[in-house]
C-alpha atoms as a PDB file:
ATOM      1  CA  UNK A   1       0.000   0.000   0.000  1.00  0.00           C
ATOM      2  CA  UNK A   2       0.894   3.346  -0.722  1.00  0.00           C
ATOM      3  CA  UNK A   3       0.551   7.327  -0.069  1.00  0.00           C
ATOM      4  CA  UNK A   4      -0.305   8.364  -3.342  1.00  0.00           C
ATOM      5  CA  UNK A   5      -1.228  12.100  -4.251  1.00  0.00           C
ATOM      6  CA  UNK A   6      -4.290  13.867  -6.485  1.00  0.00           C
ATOM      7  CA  UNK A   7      -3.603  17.517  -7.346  1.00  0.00           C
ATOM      8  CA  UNK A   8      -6.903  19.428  -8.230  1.00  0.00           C
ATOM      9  CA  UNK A   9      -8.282  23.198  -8.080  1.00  0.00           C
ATOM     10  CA  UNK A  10      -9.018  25.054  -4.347  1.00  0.00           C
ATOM     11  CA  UNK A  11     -13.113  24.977  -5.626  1.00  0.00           C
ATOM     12  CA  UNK A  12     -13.147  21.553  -4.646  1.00  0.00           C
ATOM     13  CA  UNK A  13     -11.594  21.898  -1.469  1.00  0.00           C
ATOM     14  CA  UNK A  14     -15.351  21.786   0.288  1.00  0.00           C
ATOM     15  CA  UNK A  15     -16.251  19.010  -1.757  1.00  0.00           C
ATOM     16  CA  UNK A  16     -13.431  16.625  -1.081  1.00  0.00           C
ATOM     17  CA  UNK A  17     -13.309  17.231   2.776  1.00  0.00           C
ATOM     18  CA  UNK A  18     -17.222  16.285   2.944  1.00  0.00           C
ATOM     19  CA  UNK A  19     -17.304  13.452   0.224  1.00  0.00           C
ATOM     20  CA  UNK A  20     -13.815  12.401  -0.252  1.00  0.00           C
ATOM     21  CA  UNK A  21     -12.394  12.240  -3.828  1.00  0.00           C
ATOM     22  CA  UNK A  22     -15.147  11.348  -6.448  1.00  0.00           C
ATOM     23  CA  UNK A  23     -15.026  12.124 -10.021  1.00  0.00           C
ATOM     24  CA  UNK A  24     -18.835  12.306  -9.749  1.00  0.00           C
ATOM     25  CA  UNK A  25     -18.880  15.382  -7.945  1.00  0.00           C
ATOM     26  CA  UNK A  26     -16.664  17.518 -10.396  1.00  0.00           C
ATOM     27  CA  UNK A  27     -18.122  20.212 -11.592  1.00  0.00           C
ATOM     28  CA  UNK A  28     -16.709  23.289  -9.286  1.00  0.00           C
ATOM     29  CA  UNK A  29     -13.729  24.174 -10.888  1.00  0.00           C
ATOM     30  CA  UNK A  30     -11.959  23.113 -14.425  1.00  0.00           C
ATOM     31  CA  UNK A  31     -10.101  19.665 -14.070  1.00  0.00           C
ATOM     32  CA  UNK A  32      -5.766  20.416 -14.011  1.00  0.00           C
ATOM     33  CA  UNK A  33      -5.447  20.309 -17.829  1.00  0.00           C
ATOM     34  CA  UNK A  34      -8.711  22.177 -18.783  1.00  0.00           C
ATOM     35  CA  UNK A  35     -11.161  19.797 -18.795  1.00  0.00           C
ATOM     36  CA  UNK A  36     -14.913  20.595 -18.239  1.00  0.00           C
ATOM     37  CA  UNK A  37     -15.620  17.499 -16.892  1.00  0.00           C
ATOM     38  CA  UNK A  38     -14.235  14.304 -16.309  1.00  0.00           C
ATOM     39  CA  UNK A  39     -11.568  12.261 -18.316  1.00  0.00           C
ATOM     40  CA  UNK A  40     -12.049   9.053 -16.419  1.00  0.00           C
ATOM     41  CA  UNK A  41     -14.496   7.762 -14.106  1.00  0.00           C
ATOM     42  CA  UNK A  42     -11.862   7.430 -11.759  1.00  0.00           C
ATOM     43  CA  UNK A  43      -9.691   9.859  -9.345  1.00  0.00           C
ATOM     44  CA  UNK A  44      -6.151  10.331 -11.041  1.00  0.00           C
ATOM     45  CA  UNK A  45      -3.436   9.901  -8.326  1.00  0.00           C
ATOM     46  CA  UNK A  46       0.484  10.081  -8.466  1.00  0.00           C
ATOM     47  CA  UNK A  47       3.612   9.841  -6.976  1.00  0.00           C
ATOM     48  CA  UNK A  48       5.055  13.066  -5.304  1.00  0.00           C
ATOM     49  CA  UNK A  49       7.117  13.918  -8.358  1.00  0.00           C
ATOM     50  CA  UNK A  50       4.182  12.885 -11.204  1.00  0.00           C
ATOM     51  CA  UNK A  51       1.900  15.554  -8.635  1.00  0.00           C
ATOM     52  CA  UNK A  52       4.510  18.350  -9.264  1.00  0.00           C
ATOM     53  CA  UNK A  53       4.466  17.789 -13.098  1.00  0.00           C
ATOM     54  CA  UNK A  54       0.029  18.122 -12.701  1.00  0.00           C
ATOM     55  CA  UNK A  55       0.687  21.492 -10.067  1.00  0.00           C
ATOM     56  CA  UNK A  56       3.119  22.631 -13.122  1.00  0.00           C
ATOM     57  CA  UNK A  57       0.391  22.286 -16.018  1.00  0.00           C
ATOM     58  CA  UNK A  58      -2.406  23.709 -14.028  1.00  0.00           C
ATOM     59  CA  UNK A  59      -5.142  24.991 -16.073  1.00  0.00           C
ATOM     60  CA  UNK A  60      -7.361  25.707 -13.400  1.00  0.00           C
ATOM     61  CA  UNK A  61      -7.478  29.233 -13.741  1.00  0.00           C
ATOM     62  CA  UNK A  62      -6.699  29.537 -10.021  1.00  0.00           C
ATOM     63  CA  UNK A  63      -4.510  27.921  -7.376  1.00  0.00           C
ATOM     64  CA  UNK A  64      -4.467  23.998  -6.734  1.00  0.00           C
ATOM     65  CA  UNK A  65      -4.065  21.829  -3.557  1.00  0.00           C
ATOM     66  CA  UNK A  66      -2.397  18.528  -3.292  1.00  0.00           C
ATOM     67  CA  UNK A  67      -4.260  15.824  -1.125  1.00  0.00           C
ATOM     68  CA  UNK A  68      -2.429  12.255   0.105  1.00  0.00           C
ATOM     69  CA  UNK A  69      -4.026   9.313  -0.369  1.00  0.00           C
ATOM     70  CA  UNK A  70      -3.059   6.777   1.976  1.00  0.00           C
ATOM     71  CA  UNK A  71      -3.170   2.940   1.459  1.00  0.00           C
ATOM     72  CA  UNK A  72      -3.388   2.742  -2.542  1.00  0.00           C
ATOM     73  CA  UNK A  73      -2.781  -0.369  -3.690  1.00  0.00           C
ATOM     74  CA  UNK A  74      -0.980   0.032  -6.709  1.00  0.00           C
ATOM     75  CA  UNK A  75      -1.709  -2.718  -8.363  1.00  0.00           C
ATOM     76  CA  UNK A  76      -5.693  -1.242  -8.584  1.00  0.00           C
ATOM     77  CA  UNK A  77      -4.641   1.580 -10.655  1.00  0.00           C
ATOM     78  CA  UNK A  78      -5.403   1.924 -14.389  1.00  0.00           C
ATOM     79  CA  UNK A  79      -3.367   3.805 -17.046  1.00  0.00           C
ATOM     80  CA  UNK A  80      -5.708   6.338 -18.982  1.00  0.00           C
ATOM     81  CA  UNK A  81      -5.154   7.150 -22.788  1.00  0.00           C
ATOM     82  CA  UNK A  82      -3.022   9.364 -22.148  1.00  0.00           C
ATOM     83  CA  UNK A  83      -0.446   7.652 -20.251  1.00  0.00           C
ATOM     84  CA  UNK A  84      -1.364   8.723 -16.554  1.00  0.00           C
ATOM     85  CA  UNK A  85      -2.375   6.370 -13.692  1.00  0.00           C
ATOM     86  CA  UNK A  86      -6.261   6.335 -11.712  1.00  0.00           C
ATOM     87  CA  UNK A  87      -8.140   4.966  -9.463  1.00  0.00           C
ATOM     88  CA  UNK A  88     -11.239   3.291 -10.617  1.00  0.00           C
ATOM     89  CA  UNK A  89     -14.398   4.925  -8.989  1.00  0.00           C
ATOM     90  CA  UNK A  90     -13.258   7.237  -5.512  1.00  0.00           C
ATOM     91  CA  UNK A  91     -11.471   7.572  -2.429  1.00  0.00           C
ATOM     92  CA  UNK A  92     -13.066   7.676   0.911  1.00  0.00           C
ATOM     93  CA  UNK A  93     -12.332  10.930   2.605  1.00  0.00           C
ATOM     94  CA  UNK A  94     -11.004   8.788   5.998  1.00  0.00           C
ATOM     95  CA  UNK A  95      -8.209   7.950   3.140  1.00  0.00           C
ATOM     96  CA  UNK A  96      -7.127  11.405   2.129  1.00  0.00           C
ATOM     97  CA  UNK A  97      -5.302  14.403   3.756  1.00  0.00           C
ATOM     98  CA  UNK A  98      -4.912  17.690   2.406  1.00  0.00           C
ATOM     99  CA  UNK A  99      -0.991  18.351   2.309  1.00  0.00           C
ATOM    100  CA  UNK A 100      -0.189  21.235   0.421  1.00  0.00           C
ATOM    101  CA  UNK A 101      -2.984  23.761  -0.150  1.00  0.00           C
ATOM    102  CA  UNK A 102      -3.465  27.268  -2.103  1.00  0.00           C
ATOM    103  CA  UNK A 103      -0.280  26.395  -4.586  1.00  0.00           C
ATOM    104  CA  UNK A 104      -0.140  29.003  -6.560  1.00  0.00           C
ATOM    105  CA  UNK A 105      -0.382  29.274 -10.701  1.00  0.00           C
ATOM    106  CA  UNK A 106       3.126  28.320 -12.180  1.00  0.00           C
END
C-alpha cells in the first residue's frame, strides 16, 4: 500500500473534505489540464514527483491543492489514454489528507 497524491483546483476543497475524492462530484472548478468534466471515471493519483508535473500544467485558472491518499494499492490503478495512472471509482475521505494547499499558478 501506498501514499499516493491527487492535485486538483481550491473549488473543490469543500467538496473533497465532505465526500472524499469522487469524479462524480466535479463540476466546481476546471479539471488540471482544462477539462470541463471528467476524463475518467476514476480519481487520477500520483507519486510526489508525477503531482509536481500536474501542479506545473495547471489549467485551473486559479490555485491547486495537493491531497495524500493513503493505502493505494498500486496494483488497482489503471493507465488512462493518455499515459497517466487512476483509481477506478473514488477515495473515501477517511483515506485522504490535504498536504499542500493554495499552490499558486506556475
Amino acid at each position: 500500500m501506498e501514499r499516493l497524491y491527487h492535485v486538483t483546483s481550491v473549488r473543490n476543497r469543500d467538496s473533497i473534505r465532505r465526500f472524499g475524492l469522487d469524479s462524480s462530484r466535479m463540476g466546481a472548478a476546471r479539471g488540471i489540464a482544462g477539462s470541463r468534466g471528467p476524463e475518467v471515471d476514476g480519481i487520477f493519483l500520483a507519486d510526489e514527483h508525477t503531482a509536481g508535473f500536474f501542479i506545473r500544467i495547471n489549467n485551473t485558472g486559479g490555485p491547486v491543492d495537493v491531497w495524500a491518499a493513503d493505502g493505494i494499492d498500486p496494483a488497482a490503478l489503471v493507465i488512462s489514454p493518455e499515459g497517466f495512472e487512476y483509481l477506478p471509482g473514488t477515495v473515501s475521505r477517511d483515506r485522504i489528507t490535504l498536504c499542500r494547499q493554495d499552490v499558486p499558478l506556475p
